[in-house]
Each structure stands twice: as structure tokens, then as C-alpha cells.
Protein backbone atom coordinates (compact mmCIF):
# COMPACT_ATOMS: atom_id res chain seq x y z
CA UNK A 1 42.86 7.19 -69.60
CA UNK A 2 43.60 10.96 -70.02
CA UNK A 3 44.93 11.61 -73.83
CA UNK A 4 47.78 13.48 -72.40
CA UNK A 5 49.50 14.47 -69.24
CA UNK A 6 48.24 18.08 -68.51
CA UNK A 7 44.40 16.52 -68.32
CA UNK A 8 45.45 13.52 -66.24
CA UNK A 9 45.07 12.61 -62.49
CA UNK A 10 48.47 12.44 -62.36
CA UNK A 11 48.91 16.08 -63.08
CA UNK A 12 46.34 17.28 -60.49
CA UNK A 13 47.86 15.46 -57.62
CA UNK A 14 51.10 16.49 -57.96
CA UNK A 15 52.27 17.48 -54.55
CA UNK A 16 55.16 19.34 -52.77
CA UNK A 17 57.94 18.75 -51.07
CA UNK A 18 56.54 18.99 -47.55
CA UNK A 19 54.14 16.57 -48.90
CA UNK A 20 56.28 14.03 -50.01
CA UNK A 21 58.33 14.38 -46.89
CA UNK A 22 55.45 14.23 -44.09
CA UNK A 23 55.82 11.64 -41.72
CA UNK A 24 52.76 9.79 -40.82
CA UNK A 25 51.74 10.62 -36.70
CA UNK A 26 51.42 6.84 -35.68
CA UNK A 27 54.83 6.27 -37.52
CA UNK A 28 56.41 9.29 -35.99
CA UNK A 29 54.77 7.76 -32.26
CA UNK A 30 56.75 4.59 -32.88
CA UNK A 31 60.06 6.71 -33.61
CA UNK A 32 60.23 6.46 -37.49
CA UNK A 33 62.04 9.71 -38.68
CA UNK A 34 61.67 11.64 -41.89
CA UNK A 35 65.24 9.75 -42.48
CA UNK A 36 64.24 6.18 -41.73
CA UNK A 37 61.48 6.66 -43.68
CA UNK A 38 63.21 8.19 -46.72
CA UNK A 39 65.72 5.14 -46.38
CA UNK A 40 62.78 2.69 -46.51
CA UNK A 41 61.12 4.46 -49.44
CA UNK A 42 64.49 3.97 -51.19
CA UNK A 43 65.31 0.35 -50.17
CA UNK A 44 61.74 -0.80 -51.13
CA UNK A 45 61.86 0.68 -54.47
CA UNK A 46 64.82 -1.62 -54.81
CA UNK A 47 62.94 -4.49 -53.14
CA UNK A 48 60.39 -3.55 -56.04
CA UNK A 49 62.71 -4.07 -59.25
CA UNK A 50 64.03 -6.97 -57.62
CA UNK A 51 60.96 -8.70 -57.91
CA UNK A 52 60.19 -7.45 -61.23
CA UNK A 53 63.71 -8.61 -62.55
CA UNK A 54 62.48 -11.98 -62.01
CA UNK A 55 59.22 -12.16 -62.87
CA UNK A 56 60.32 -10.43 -66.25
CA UNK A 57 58.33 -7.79 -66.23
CA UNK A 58 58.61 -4.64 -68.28
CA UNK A 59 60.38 -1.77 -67.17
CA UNK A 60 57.22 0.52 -67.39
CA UNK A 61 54.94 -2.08 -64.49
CA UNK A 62 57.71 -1.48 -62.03
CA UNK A 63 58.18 2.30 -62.42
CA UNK A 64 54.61 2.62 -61.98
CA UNK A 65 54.28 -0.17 -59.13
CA UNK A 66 57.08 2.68 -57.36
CA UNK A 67 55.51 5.08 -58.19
CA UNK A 68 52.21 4.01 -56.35
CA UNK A 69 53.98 2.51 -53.35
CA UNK A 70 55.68 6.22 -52.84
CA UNK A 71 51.61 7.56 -53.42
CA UNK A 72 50.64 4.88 -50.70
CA UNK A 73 52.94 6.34 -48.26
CA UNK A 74 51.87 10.36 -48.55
CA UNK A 75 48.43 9.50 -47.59
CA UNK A 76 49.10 5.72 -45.72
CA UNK A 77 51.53 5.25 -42.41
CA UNK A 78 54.34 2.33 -42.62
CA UNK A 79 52.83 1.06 -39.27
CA UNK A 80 48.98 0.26 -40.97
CA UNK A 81 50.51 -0.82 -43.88
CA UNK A 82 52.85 -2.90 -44.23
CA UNK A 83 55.89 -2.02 -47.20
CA UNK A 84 56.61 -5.91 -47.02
CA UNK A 85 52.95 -6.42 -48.55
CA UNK A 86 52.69 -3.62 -50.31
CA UNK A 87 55.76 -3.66 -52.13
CA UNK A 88 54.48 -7.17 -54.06
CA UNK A 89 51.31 -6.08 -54.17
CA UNK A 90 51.95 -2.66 -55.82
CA UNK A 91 53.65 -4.31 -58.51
CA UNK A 92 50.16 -6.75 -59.45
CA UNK A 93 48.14 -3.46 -59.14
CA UNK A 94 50.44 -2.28 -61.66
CA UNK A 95 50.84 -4.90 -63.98
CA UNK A 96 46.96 -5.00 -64.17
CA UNK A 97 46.91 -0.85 -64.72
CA UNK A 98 49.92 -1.77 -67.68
CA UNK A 99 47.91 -4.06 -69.36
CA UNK A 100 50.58 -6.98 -68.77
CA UNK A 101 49.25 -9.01 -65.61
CA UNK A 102 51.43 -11.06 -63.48
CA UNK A 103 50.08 -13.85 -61.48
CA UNK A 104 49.93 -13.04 -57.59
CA UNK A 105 51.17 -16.36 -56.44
CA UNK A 106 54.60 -15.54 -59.11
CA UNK A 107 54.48 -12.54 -57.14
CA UNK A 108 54.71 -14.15 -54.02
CA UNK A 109 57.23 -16.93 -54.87
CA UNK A 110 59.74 -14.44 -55.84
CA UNK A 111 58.83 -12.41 -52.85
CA UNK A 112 59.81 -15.49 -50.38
CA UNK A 113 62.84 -16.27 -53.17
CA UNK A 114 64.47 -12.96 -52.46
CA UNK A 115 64.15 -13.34 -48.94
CA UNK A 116 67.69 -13.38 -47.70
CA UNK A 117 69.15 -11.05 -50.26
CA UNK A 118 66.56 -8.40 -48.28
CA UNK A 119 66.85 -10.04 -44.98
CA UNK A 120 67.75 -6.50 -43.46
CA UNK A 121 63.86 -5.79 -44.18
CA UNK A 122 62.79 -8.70 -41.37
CA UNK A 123 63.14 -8.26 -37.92
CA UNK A 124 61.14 -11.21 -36.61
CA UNK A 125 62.89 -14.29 -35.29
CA UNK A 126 59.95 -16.14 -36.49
CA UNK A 127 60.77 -17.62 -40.07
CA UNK A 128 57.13 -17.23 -41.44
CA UNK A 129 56.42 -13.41 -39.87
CA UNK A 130 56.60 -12.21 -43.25
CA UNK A 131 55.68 -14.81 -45.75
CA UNK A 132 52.72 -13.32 -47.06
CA UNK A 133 50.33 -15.11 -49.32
CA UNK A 134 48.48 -14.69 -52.12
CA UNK A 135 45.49 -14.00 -50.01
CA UNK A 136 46.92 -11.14 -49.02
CA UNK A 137 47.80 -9.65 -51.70
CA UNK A 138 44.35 -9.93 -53.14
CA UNK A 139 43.33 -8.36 -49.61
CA UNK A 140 45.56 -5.81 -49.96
CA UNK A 141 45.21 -5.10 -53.83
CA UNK A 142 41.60 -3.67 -52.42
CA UNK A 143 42.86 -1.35 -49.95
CA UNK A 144 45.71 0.45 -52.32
CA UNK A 145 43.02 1.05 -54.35
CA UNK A 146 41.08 2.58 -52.06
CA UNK A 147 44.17 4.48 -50.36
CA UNK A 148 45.05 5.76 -54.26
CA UNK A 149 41.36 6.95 -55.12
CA UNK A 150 41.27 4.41 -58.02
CA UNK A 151 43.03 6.73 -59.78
CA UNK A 152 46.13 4.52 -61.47
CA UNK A 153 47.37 6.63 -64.66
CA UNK A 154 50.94 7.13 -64.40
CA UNK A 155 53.15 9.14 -66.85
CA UNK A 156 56.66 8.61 -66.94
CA UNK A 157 59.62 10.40 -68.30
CA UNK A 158 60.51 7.75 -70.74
CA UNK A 159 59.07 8.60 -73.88
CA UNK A 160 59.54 12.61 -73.36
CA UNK A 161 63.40 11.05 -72.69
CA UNK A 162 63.57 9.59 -76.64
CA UNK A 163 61.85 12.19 -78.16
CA UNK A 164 64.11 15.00 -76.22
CA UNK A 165 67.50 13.29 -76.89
CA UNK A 166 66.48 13.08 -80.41
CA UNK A 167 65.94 16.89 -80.68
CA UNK A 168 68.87 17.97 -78.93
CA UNK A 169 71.29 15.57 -80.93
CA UNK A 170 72.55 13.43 -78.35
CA UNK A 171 75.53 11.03 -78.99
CA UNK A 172 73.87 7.81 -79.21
CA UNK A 173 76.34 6.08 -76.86
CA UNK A 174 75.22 8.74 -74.00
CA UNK A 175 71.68 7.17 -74.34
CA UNK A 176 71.95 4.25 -72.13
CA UNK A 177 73.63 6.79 -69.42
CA UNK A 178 70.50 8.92 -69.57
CA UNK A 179 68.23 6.17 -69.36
CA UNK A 180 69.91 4.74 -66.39
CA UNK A 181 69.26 8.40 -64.92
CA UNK A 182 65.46 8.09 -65.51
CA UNK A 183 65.85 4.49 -63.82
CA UNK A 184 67.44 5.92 -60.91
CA UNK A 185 65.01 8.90 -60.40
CA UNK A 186 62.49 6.63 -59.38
CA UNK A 187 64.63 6.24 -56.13
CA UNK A 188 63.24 9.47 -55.18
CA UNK A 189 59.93 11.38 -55.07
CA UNK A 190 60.07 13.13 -57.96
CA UNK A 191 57.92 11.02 -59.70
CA UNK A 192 55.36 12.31 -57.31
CA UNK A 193 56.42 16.09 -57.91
CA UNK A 194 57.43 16.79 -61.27
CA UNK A 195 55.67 16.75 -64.70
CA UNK A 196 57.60 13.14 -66.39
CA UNK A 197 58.75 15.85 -69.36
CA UNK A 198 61.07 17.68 -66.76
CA UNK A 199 62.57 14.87 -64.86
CA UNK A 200 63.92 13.76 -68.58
CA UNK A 201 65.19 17.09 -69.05
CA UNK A 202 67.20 16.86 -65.98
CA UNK A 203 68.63 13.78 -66.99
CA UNK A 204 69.73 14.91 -70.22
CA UNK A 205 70.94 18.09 -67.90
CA UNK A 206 73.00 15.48 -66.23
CA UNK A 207 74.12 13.68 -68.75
CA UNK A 208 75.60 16.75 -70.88
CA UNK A 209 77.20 18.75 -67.96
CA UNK A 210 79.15 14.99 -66.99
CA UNK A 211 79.86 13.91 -70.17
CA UNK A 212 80.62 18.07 -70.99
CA UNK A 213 78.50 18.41 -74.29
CA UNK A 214 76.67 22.17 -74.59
CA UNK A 215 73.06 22.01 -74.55
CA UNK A 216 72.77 25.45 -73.31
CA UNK A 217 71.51 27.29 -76.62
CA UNK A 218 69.12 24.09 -77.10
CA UNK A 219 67.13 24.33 -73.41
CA UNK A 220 67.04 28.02 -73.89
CA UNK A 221 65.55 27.54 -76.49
CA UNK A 222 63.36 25.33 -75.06
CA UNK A 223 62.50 28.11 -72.38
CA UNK A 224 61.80 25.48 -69.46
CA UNK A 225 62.56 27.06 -66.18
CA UNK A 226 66.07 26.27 -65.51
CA UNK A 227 65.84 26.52 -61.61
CA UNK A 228 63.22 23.86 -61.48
CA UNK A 229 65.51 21.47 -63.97
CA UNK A 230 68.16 22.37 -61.52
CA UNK A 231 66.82 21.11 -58.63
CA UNK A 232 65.50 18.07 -60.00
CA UNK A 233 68.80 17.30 -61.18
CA UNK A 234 70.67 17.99 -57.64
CA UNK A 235 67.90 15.79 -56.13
CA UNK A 236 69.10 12.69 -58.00
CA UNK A 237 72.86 13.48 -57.53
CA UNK A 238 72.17 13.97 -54.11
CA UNK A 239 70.68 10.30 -54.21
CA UNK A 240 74.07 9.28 -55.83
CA UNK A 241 76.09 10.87 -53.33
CA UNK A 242 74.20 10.42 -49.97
CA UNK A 243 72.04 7.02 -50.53
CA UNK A 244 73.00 4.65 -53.36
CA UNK A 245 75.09 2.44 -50.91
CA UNK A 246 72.72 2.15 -48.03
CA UNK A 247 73.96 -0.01 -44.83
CA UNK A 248 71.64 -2.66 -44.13
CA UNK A 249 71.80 -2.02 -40.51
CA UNK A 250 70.94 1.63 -41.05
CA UNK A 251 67.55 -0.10 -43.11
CA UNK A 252 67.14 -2.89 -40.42
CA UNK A 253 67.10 0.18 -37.56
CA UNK A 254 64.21 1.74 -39.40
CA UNK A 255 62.27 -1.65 -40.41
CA UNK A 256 62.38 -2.36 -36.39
CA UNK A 257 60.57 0.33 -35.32
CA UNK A 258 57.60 -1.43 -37.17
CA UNK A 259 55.01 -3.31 -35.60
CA UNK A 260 55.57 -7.19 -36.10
CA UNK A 261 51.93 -7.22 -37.78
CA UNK A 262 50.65 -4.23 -38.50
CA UNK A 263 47.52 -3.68 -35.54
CA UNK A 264 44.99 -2.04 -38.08
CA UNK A 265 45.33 -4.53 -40.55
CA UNK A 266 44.39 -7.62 -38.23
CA UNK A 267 41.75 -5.57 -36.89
CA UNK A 268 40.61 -5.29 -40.58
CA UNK A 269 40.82 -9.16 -41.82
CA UNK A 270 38.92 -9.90 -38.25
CA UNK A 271 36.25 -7.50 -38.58
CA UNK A 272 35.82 -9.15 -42.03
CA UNK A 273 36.19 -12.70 -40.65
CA UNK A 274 34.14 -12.13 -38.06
CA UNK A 275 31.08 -10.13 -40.24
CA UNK A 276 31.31 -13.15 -42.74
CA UNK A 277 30.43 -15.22 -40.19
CA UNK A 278 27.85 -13.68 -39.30
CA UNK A 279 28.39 -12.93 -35.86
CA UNK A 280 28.76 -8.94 -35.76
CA UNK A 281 25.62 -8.43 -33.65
């Protein structure tokens, strides 16, 4: 693991906007928008904490099991893979990367347990379409590595968030506020874009402008671009304002325009069936 952010993997693929935003071209041929798949990215986060909520897993495995299922998705399409296996199976890769494993099959029964709270994210009238195992989340756990160049070191804004509210003399009871903030950036991209220092300074940006405490001598003191802070910081209120609430129709709409089974990966686990078997001639 890189001693510091600056050497790390996850500094050297930092990427753009346009990037981030890119819409796979076999999604895009089955009608998926930059919206619907914005909306998905958002809603499957969610689908994400859930999980983690109850398998009781630190705070930490599920930002970084978001933060790879956003990764999947810049260089993967929704229609290969799907964000219904994924999703669980992001959050074992990361628990494994975290150093605080979580059994697949837990995975998986809290997966099936939190069903109908998510129903908006099944569009089969078959009752099993979804109901992955933990098969195939070991099958899967293979290709996310694959699809994220094994590289798995994530850096998040947390501790740059305690050290910088410490130095800039924070009220303490504006701490949890702040922290939700970090929490709620990992609805968005920016995880993807932005050194994990920044996106706490934009927080704490946040946090003083709405709670109207002056921290305008301490960041120019700090001499961090302002623009970029800026812009990080209208990028989660613009989360707040636009896609906190999200209809589950609007969800369901996007989720349809999925394949029932994704075609490449069946192609995949019969290839494999078929080569075990010995019959690839």
C-alpha cells in the first residue's frame, strides 16, 4: 500500500468529469441515459450501505465498496455487469482490501433480506431472477478485479476531515454535520475525481457557510484553490437539491432497460462450464 496519497494508484487514476459521466455504447444501445445511469449510480450506493448496515460493517468497507462499484462503471457497462451482483460483491472485495472480511453467503442473505425495501431495482416477474448466490459472487469477485486492474487502495476524506476541523477550530457539535457531508459525498463521483483532502475541505466549506461561522482567513491561509473547493461543494448540494428523494419509478424506468441476465456474463460462466468439461474442441 502506497505510504501516502500523492504516490498511490488512487491518485494516478483520478479522472474527469467526462469520464465519470460516459455512458457505456451497449448501455446507451439499450436506451440507458447519462440520467438513468447517474440515478442508478446513486440508488446503488444506497443499496450498498444498506447491506453494510446489517452486516455491521465499518463505515470505511462501504465507502470503499462505493467507491469501486462507481470505478466498475467508468470502464464496465450496466448491461455486462450486473449492479444487482456487483453491488454485494463490491462490498466482500472491500471488506477483504479493509482488512475486516465479511462472509459472502452474510452478504447474500442480507442481499435477498432487503429485497422488497429495493424492489424498484427488479423488474422480473420471476421471484428468483435476482437471487444471486454465493457462487456468484465468488465468480464475480474475479472479474472486478480484473475490471479494477487489481489496484484496490482507496483514500478517503475521513481522516483529512478530523485533522482539518481540528485546525480550523470547529464547534464540536458541527462535527457530526460535517461528517454526514463526507457520508453523503459518496453519492456522487467525486470520490473518483478529487484528492480525499479536498472533498473534506468542501464539507467543512459547507458546513461553515450553513451554520455561518468565518473560515475565510483560515482556507486562505491554507491557499487551496477555492474554485475547485467550490465546485465540489455545489456538486453535493446539487445532490441535496436534485436527487436525495429519488422516485422509485424514475429508478425502476432505468433498471428496465437492463437485460434480464446480463448476455456476456452467461456467455462467460458457459464458456467456463463448458471448457471444464472438457468439451471446447
Amino acid at each position: 500500500m502506497a505510504a501516502n496519497f500523492w504516490a498511490s494508484s488512487h491518485c494516478k487514476k483520478l479522472l474527469d468529469q467526462e469520464e465519470v459521466s460516459q455512458v457505456a455504447q451497449i448501455d446507451a444501445e439499450r436506451g440507458l441515459t447519462p440520467e438513468d445511469v447517474k440515478l442508478m449510480k446513486i440508488q446503488f450506493s444506497s443499496y450498498i450501505k444498506t447491506i453494510g448496515g446489517h452486516a455491521k460493517v465499518r463505515q470505511r468497507v462501504v465507502a470503499t465498496a462505493i467507491a469501486y462499484f462507481r470505478r466498475i462503471y467508468t470502464r464496465k457497462s450496466f448491461s455486462e455487469f450486473d449492479p444487482r451482483l456487483v453491488a454485494p460483491t463490491c462490498l466482500y472485495l472491500a471488506s477483504k482490501a479493509e482488512e475486516s472480511t465479511v462472509q459472502a453467503k452474510i452478504l447474500v442473505f442480507y442481499s435477498k433480506k432487503i429485497r422488497g425495501t429495493f424492489s424498484y431495482l427488479y423488474t422480473s416477474p420471476e421471484d428468483k431472477a435476482y437471487r444471486y448466490d454465493v457462487k456468484d459472487i465468488l465468480e464475480m469477485e474475479m472479474r472486478l478485479l480484473e475490471a479494477l486492474d487489481y489496484y484496490l487502495v482507496i483514500y478517503h476524506p475521513y481522516r483529512p476531515l478530523i485533522q482539518l476541523l481540528q485546525d480550523c477550530n470547529m464547534p464540536t457539535e458541527m462535527t457530526p454535520f460535517t461528517w454526514s457531508l463526507v457520508n453523503d459525498s459518496y453519492r456522487t463521483d467525486l470520490i473518483l475525481m478529487y484528492p480525499p483532502f479536498m472533498i473534506a475541505l468542501a464539507c467543512i466549506y459547507i458546513a461553515s457557510v450553513l451554520n455561518e461561522k468565518d473560515t475565510r482567513s483560515w482556507f486562505e491561509e491554507l491557499r487551496v484553490d477555492m474554485n475547485v473547493i467550490k465546485n465540489i461543494a455545489m456538486e453535493i448540494l446539487d445532490f441535496y437539491d436534485n436527487y436525495r428523494d429519488i422516485p422509485g419509478e424514475r429508478i425502476n424506468a432505468a433498471v428496465s432497460k437492463l437485460p434480464h441476465r446480463p448476455c456476456l456474463y452467461e456467455e462467460h460462466i458457459w464458456l467456463r462450464r463448458v471448457f471444464l468439461e472438457g468439451r471446447v474442441n
